[in-house]
Protein backbone atom coordinates (compact mmCIF):
# COMPACT_ATOMS: atom_id res chain seq x y z
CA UNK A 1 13.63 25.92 38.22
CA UNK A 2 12.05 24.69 35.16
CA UNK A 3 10.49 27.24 34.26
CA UNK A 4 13.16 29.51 34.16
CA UNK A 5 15.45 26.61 32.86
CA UNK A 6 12.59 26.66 29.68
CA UNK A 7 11.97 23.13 30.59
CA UNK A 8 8.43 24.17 30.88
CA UNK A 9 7.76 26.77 27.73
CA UNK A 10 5.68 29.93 27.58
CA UNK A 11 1.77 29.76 27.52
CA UNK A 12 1.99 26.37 29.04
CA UNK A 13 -0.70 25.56 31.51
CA UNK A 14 -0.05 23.89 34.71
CA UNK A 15 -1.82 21.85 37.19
CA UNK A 16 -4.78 23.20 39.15
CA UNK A 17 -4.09 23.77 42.86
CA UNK A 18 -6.07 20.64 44.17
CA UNK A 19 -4.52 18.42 41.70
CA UNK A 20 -0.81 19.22 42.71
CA UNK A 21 -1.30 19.33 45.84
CA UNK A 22 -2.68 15.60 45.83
CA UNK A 23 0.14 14.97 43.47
CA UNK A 24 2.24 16.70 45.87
CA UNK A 25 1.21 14.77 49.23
CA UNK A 26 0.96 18.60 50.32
CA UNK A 27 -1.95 20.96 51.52
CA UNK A 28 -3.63 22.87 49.43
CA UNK A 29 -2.77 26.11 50.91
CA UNK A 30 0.94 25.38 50.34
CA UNK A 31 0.31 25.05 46.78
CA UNK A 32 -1.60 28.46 46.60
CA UNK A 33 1.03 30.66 48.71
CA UNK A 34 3.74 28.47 45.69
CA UNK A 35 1.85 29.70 42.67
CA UNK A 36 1.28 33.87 44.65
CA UNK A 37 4.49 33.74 44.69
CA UNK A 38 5.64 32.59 41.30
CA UNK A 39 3.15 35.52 40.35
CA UNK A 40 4.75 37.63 42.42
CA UNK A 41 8.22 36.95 40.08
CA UNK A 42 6.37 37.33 36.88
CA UNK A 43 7.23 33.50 36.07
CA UNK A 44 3.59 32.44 35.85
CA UNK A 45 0.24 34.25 35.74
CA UNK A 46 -3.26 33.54 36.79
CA UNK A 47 -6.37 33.82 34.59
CA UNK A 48 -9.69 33.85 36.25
CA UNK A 49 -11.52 30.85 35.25
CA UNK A 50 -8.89 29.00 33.12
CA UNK A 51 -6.31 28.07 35.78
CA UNK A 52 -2.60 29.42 36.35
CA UNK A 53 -0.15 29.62 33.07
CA UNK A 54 3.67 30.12 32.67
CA UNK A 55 4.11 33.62 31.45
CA UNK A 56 5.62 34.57 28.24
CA UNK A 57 8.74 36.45 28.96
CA UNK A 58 10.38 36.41 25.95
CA UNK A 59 9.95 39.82 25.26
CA UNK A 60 12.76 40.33 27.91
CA UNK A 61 14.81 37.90 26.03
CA UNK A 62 18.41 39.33 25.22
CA UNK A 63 20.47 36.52 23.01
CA UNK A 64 23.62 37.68 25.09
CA UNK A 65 22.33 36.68 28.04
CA UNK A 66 22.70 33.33 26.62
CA UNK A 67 26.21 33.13 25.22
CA UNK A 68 28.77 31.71 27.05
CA UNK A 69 31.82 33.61 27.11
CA UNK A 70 34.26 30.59 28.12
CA UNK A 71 33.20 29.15 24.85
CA UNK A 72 35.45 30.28 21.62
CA UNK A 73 33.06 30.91 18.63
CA UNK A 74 34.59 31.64 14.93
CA UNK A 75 34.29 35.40 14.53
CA UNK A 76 31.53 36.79 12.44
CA UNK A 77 32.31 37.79 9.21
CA UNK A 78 32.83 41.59 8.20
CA UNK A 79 29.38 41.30 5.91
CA UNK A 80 27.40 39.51 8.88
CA UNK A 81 28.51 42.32 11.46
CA UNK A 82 27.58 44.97 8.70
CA UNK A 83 24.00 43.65 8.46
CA UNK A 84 23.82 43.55 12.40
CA UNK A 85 25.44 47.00 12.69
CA UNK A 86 22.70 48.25 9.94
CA UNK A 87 19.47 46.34 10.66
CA UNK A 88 18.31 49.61 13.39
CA UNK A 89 18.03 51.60 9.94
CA UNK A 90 15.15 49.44 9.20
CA UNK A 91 11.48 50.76 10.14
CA UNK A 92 10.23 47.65 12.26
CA UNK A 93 7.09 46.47 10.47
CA UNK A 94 6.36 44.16 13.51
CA UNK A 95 3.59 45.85 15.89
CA UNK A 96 0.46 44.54 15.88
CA UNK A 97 -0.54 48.33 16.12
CA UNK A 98 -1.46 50.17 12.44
CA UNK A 99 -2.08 53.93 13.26
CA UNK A 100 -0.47 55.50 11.73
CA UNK A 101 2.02 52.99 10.11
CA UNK A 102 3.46 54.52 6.40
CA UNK A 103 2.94 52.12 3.76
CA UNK A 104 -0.26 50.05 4.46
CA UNK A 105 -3.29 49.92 2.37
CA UNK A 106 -6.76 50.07 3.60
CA UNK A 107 -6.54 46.12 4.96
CA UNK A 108 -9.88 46.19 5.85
CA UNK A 109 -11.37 46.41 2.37
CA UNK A 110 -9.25 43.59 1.12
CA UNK A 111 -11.44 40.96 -0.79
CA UNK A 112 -11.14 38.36 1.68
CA UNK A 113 -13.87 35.83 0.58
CA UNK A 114 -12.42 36.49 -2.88
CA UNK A 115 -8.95 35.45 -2.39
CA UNK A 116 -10.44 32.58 -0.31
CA UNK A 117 -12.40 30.75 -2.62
CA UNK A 118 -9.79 31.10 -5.19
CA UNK A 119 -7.28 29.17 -2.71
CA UNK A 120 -10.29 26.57 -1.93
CA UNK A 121 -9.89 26.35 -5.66
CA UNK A 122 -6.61 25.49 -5.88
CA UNK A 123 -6.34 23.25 -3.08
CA UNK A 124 -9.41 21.53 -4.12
CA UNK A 125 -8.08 20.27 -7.53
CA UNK A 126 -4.15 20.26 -6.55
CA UNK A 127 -2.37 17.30 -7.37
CA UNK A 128 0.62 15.39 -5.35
CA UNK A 129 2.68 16.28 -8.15
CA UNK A 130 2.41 20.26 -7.55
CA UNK A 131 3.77 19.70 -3.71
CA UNK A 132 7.22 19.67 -5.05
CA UNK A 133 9.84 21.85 -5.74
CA UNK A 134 9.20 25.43 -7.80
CA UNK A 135 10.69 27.10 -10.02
CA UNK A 136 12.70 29.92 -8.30
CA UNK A 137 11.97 32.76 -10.46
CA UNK A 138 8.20 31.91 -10.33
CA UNK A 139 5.43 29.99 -11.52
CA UNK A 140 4.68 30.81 -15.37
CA UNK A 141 1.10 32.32 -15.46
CA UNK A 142 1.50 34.60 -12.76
CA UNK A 143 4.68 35.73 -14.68
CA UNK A 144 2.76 36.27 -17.85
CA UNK A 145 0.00 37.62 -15.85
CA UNK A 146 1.57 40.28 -14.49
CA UNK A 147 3.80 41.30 -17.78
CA UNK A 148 0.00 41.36 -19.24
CA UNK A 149 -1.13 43.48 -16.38
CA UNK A 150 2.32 46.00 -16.35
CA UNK A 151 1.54 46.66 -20.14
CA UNK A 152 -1.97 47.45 -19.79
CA UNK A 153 -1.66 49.30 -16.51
CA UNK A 154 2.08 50.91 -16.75
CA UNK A 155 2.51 51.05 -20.24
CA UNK A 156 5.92 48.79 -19.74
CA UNK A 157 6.48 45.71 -22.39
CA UNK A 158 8.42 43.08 -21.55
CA UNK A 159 9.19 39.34 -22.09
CA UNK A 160 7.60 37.32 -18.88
CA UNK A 161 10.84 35.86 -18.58
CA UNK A 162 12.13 38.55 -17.39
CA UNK A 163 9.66 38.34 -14.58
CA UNK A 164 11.31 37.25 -11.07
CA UNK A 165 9.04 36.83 -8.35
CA UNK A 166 10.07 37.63 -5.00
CA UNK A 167 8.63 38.33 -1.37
CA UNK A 168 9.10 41.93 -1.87
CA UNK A 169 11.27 44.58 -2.71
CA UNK A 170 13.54 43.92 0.31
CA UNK A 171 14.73 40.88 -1.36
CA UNK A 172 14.91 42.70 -4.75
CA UNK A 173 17.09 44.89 -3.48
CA UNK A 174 19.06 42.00 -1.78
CA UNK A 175 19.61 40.15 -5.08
CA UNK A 176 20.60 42.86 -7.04
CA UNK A 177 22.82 44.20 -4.88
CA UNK A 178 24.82 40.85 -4.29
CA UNK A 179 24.72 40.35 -8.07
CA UNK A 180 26.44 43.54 -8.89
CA UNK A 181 28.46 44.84 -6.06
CA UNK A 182 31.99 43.93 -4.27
CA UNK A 183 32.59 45.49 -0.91
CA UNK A 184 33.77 48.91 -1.84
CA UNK A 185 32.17 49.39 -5.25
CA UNK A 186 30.35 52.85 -5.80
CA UNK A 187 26.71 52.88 -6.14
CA UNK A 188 24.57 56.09 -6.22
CA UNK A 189 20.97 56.60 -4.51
CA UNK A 190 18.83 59.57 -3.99
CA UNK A 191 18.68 61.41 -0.40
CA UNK A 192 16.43 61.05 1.67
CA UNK A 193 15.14 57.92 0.79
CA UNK A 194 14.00 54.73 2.11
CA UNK A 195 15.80 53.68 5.08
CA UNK A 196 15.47 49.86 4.23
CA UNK A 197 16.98 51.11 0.89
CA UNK A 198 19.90 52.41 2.75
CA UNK A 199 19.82 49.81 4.86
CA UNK A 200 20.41 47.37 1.96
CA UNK A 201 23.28 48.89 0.30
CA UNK A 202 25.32 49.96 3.56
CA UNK A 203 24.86 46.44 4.59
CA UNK A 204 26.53 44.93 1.46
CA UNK A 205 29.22 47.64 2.09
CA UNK A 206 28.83 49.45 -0.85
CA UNK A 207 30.01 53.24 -1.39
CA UNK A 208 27.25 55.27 -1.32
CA UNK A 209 26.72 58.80 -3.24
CA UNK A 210 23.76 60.12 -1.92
CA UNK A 211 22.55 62.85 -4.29
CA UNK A 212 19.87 65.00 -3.11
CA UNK A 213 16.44 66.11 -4.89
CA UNK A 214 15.27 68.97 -6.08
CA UNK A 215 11.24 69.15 -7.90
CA UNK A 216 12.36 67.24 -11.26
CA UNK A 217 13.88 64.10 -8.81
CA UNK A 218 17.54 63.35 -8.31
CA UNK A 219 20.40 65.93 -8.99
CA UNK A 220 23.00 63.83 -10.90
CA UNK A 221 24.75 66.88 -11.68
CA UNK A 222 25.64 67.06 -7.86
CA UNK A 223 27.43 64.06 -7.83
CA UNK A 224 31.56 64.08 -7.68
CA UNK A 225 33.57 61.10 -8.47
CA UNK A 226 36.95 60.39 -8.04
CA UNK A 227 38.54 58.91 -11.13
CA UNK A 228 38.97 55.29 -9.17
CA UNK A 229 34.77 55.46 -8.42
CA UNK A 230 32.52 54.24 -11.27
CA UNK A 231 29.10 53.71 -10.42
CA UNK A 232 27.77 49.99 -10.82
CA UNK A 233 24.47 50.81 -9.66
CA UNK A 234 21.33 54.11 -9.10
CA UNK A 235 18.65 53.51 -7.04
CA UNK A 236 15.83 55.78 -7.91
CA UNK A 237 11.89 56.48 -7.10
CA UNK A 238 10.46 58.24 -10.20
CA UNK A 239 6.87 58.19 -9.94
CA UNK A 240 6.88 58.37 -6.48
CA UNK A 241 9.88 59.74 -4.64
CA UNK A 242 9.70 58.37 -0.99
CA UNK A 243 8.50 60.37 1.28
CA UNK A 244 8.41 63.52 -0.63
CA UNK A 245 6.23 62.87 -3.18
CA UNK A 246 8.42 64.21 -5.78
CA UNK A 247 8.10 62.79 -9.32
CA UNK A 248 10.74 63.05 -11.72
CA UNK A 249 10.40 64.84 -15.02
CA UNK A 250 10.99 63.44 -18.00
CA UNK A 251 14.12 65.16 -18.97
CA UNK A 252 14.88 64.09 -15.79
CA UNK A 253 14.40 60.60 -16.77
CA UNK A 254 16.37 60.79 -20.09
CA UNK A 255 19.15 62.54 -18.24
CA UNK A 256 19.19 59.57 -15.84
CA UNK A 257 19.18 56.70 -18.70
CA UNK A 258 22.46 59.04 -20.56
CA UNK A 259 23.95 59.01 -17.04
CA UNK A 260 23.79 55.15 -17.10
CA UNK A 261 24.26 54.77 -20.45
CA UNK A 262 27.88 56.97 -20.55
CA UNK A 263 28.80 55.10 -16.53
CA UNK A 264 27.98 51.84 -18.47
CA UNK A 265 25.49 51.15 -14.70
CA UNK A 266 22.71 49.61 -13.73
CA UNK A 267 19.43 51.26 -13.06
CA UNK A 268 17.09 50.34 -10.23
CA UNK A 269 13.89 51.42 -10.50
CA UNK A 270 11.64 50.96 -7.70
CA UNK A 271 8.14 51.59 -8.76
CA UNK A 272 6.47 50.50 -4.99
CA UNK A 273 3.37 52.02 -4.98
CA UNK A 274 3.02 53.37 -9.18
CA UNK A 275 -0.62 52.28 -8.78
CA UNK A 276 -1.71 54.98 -6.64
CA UNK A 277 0.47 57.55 -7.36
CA UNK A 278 -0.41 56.88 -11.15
CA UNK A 279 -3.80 56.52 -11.45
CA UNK A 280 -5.53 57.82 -13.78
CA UNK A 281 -2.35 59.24 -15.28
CA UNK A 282 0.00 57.80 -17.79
CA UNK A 283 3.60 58.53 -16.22
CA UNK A 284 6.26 56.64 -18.85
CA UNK A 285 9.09 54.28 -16.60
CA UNK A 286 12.66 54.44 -16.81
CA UNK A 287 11.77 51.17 -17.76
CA UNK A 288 9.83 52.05 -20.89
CA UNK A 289 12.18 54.65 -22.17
CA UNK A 290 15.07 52.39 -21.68
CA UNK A 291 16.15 51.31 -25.12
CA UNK A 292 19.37 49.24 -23.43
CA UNK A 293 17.97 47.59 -21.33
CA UNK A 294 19.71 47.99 -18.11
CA UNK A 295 16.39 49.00 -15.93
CA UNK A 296 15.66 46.96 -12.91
CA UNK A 297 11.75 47.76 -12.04
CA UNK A 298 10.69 46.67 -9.17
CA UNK A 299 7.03 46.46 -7.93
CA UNK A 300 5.10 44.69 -4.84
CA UNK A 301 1.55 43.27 -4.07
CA UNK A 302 2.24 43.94 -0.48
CA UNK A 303 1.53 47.40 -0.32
CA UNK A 304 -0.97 47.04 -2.68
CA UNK A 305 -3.25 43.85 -0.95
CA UNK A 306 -1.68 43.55 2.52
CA UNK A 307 1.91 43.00 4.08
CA UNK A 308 1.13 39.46 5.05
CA UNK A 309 0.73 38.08 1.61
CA UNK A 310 4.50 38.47 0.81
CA UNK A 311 4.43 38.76 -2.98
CA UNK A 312 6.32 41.46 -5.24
CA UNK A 313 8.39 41.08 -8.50
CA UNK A 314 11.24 42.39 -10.43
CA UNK A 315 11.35 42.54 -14.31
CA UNK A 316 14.69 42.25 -14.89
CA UNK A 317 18.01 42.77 -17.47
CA UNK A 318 18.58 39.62 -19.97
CA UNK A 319 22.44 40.70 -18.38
CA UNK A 320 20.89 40.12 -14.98
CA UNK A 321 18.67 36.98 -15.48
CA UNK A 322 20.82 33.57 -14.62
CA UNK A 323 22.99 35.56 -11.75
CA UNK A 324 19.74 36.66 -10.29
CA UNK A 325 18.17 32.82 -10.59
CA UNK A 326 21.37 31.71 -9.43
CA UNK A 327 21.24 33.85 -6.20
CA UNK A 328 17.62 32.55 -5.63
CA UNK A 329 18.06 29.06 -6.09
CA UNK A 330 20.82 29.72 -3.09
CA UNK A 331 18.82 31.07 -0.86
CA UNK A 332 14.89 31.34 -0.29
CA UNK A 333 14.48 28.87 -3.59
CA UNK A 334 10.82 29.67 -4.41
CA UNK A 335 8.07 31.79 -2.87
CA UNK A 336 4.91 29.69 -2.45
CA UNK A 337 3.42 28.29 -5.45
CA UNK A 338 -0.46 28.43 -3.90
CA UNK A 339 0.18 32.42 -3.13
CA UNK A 340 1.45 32.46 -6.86
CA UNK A 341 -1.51 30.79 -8.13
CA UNK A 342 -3.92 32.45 -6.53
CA UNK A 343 -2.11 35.69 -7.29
CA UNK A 344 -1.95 35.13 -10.62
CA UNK A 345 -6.35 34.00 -10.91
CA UNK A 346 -6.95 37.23 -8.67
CA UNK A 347 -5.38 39.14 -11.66
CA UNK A 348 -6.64 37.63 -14.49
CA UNK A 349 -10.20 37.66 -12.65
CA UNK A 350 -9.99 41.60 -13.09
CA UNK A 351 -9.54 41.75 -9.00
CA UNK A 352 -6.68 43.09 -8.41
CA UNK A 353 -7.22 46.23 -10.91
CA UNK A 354 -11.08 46.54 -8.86
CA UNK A 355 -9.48 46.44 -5.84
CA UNK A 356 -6.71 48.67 -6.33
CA UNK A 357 -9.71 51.11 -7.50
CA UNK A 358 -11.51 50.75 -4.40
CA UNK A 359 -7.72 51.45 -1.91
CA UNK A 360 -7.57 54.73 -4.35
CA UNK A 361 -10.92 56.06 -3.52
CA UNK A 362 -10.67 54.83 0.11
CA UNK A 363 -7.48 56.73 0.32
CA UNK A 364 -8.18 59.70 -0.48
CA UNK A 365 -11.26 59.34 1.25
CA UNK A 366 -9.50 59.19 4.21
CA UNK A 367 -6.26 61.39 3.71
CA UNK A 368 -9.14 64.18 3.00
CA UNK A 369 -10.10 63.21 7.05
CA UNK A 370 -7.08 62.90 8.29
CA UNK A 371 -6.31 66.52 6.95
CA UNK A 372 -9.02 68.04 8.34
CA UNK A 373 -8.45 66.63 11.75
CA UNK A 374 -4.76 67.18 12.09
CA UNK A 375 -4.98 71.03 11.13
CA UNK A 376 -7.92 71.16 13.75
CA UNK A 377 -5.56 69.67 16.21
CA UNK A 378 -2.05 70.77 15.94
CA UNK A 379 -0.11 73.94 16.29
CA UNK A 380 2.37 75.55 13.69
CA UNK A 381 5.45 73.57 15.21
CA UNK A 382 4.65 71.03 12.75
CA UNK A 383 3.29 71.38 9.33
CA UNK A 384 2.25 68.83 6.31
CA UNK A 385 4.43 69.23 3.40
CA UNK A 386 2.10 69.55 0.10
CA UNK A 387 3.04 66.62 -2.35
CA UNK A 388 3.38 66.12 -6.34
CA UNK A 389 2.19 62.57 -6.10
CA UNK A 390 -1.08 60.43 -4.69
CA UNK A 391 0.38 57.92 -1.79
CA UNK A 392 -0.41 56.17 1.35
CA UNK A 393 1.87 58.43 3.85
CA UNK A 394 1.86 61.81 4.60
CA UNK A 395 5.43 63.57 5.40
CA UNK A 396 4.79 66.38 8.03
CA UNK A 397 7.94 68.92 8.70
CA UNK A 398 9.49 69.93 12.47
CA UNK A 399 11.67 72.51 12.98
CA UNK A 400 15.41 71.60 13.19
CA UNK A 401 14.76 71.92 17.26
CA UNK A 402 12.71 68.88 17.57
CA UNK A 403 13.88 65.76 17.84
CA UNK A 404 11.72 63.50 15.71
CA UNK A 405 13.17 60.27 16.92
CA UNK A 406 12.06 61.55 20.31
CA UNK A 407 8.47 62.39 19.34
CA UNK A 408 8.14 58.85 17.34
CA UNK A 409 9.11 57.05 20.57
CA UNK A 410 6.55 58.70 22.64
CA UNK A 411 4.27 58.15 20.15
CA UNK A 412 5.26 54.28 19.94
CA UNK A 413 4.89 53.98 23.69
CA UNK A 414 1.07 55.55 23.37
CA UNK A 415 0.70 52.95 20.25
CA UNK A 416 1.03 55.25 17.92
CA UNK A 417 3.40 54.88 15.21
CA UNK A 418 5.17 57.71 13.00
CA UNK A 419 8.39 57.14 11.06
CA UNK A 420 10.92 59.91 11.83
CA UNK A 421 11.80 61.72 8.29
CA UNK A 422 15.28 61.99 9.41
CA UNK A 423 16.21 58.05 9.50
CA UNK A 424 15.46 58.90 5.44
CA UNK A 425 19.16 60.81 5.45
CA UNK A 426 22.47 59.63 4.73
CA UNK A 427 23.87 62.64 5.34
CA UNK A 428 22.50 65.53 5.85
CA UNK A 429 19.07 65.25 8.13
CA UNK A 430 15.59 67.43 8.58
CA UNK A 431 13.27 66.69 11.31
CA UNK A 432 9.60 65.56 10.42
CA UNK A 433 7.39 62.91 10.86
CA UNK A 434 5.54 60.29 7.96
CA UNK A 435 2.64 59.43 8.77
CA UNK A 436 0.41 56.60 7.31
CA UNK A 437 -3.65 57.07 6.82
CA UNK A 438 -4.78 54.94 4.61
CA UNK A 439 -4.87 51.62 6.96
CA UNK A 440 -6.66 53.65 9.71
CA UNK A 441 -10.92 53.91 10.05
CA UNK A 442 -12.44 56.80 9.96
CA UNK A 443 -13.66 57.34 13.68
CA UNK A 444 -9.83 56.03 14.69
CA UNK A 445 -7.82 58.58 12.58
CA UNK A 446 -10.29 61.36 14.66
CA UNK A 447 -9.20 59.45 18.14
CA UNK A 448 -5.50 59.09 17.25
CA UNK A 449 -4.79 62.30 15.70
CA UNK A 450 -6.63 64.19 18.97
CA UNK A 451 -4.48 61.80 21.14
CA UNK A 452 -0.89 62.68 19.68
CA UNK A 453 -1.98 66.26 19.53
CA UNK A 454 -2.20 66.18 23.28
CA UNK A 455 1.03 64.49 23.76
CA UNK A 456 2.95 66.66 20.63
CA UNK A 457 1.57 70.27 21.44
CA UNK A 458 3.17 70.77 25.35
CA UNK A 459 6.32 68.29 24.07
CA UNK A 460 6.98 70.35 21.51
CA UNK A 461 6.75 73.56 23.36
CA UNK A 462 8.92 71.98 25.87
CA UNK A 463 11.71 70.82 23.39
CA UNK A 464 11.75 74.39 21.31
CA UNK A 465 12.64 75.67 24.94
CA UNK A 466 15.78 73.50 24.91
């Protein structure tokens, strides 16, 4: 069949009844009864008014289905099977769904019409020669634009050379991994953490020391080496420690930078959301209080505009510079020089910094609601851990009894969406639940929060009795 065979693709539309039929040199009603019972199989679908269509049914598609097993492929090498082993440790940012998604700003009070007419800008007065090639490491103003806007708003001087842009911190992660570790070398990261973080690193095969946290940030006086394990690389969230809230001390801080200093390592520091957790406040960076410079800060526009726009950055090492343009230039090559442009006019325009104003105040706005509601709604079998720091998620604690990998998958199937807290472990695990707010309206954080206290409340009571 050619449907099935994909010989006719998804979405397609196909002949009215009349006209196949006539095609055909067949009745009508032959036709008809054809098309019920393609229906009936779920290969095609009928929509009133607009004819019949050949269903989409790729979300049943399985990539094994299609191999041939009488073929002999290469085998897949041990870093490719890594990734594929590791890539379920990643929270799927895919659902068209937002409630309540950790990590999204308020995308409904992004300056469209802003960022618009400063693309109609650029596209009205491009010329042929800017369709070519990029540089990889980024365009030059938005480079300088943002080491102008990191000095003025994080206190952190650098050169703009050192600026790398990238499509977020994903891929800063990527590079500096593969620029600094072999498979086996020893890197340290705080736990819990992101999961994409440790999805990164255990991917590239790396030996992890997770270190736990206490209310200063990361315990490095918890970590045991053996005398073949020296640490290339520490992975840190200082002003912001995901999804506790924790921010690190400054002795903290200076113990860190001695730690790297004496374990001659590398120092990621992944600042991903420092405008909202420092507003208003004047936190000093790793980065700033680095006087070797061996800090890796990281940033991103996407959690700060909207996913979609795929912009972040990396100031990074002299050391690290030409291995990290290198690694570019060998993979994505450049991120979009309109985005950059426009990126780097919607900073020097002062709206960014407005608009970043406006996703504080809307935040906290709506974390204030979304408070309010959930106490009003749930019982004591789950409670919302207080935090140091401002942020877009909220990390709400289960007892060890509860599964929270169960409760986010009911949730997902009522389109709902909560992380589970304990796919932030390497090792040791709690149950809870993160929770974003911030991309949610007001009436809809009411709705949702009343719906998955319906479904939580008599799940939970059923799962405690397990």
């Amino acid at each position: 069949m050619k449907i099935e065979n994909k010989e006719i693709p998804p979405h397609s539309l196909l002949p009215s009844t009349r006209n196949l039929a006539e095609k055909l040199s067949v009745s009508r009603s032959t036709i008809i009864k054809a098309y019920d019972f393609l229906i009936l199989e779920g290969f095609i679908e009928s929509k009133k008014g607009a004819g019949y269509w050949v269903s989409d049914r790729e979300t049943y598609f399985s990539p094994h289905e299609e191999i041939d097993e009488e073929i002999n492929y290469p085998e897949l090498s041990k870093k490719g099977k890594s990734f594929q082993e590791n890539v379920s440790l990643i929270n799927s940012t895919s659902e068209k769904f937002v409630a309540f998604r950790p990590g999204l700003p308020p995308l409904d009070i992004f300056p469209v019409n802003q960022w618009k007419k400063l693309s109609n800008l650029y596209w009205r007065n491009i010329k042929s020669s800017a369709l070519s090639y990029s540089d990889s490491s980024g365009i030059e103003a938005l480079k300088k634009n943002i080491a102008n806007y990191l000095n003025l708003i994080r206190g952190i001087k650098c050169d703009h050379h050192q600026v790398i842009i990238v499509s977020g911190s994903l891929q800063s992660l990527y590079l500096v991994g593969n620029a600094l570790l072999n498979t086996g070398d020893t890197m340290v990261m705080e736990n819990p953490t992101f999961p994409n973080v440790h999805s990164i690193f255990r991917s590239l095969q790396a030996n992890i020391k997770a270190l736990p946290i206490d209310d200063e940030g990361i315990m490095l006086d918890k970590l045991q080496l053996t005398e073949k394990e020296k640490p290339k690389l520490l992975h840190v969230t200082p002003s912001n420690h995901y999804p506790t809230g924790i921010q690190m001390s400054k002795k903290r801080k200076l113990e860190v930078l001695e730690w790297a200093h004496k374990n001659e390592s590398i120092i990621i520091e992944n600042d991903y959301d420092h405008e909202i957790s420092n507003w208003r406040t004047k936190n000093e960076s790793l980065f700033s209080l680095d006087h070797e410079n061996r800090t890796v800060y990281l940033g991103t526009f996407n959690r700060l505009l909207h996913p979609s726009i795929r912009l972040g950055y990396m100031v990074v090492p002299y050391y690290l510079l030409e291995v990290i343009k290198a690694l570019q230039k060998h993979s994505h090559r450049f991120v979009s020089p309109s985005n950059q442009v426009v990126m780097s006019q919607f900073i020097e325009k002062n709206h960014l910094y407005n608009h970043v104003k406006n996703v504080v105040s809307i935040a906290e706005e709506r974390k204030e609601i979304f408070l309010k509601n959930f106490k009003e709604h749930f019982n004591e079998n789950i409670t919302i851990k207080p935090s140091q720091a401002r942020s877009l998620h909220i990390l709400a604690e289960l007892p060890d009894t509860i599964s929270d990998k169960e409760i986010s998958n009911v949730f997902y199937h009522q389109n709902i969406i909560a992380h589970p807290y304990s796919k932030c472990f390497i090792n040791t695990e709690k149950e809870g639940l993160i929770f974003g707010y911030s991309c949610v309206r007001n009436p809809v954080i009411s709705k949702k929060i009343n719906k998955m206290a319906r479904i939580f409340n008599p799940k939970s009571e059923e799962l405690l009795q397990h």
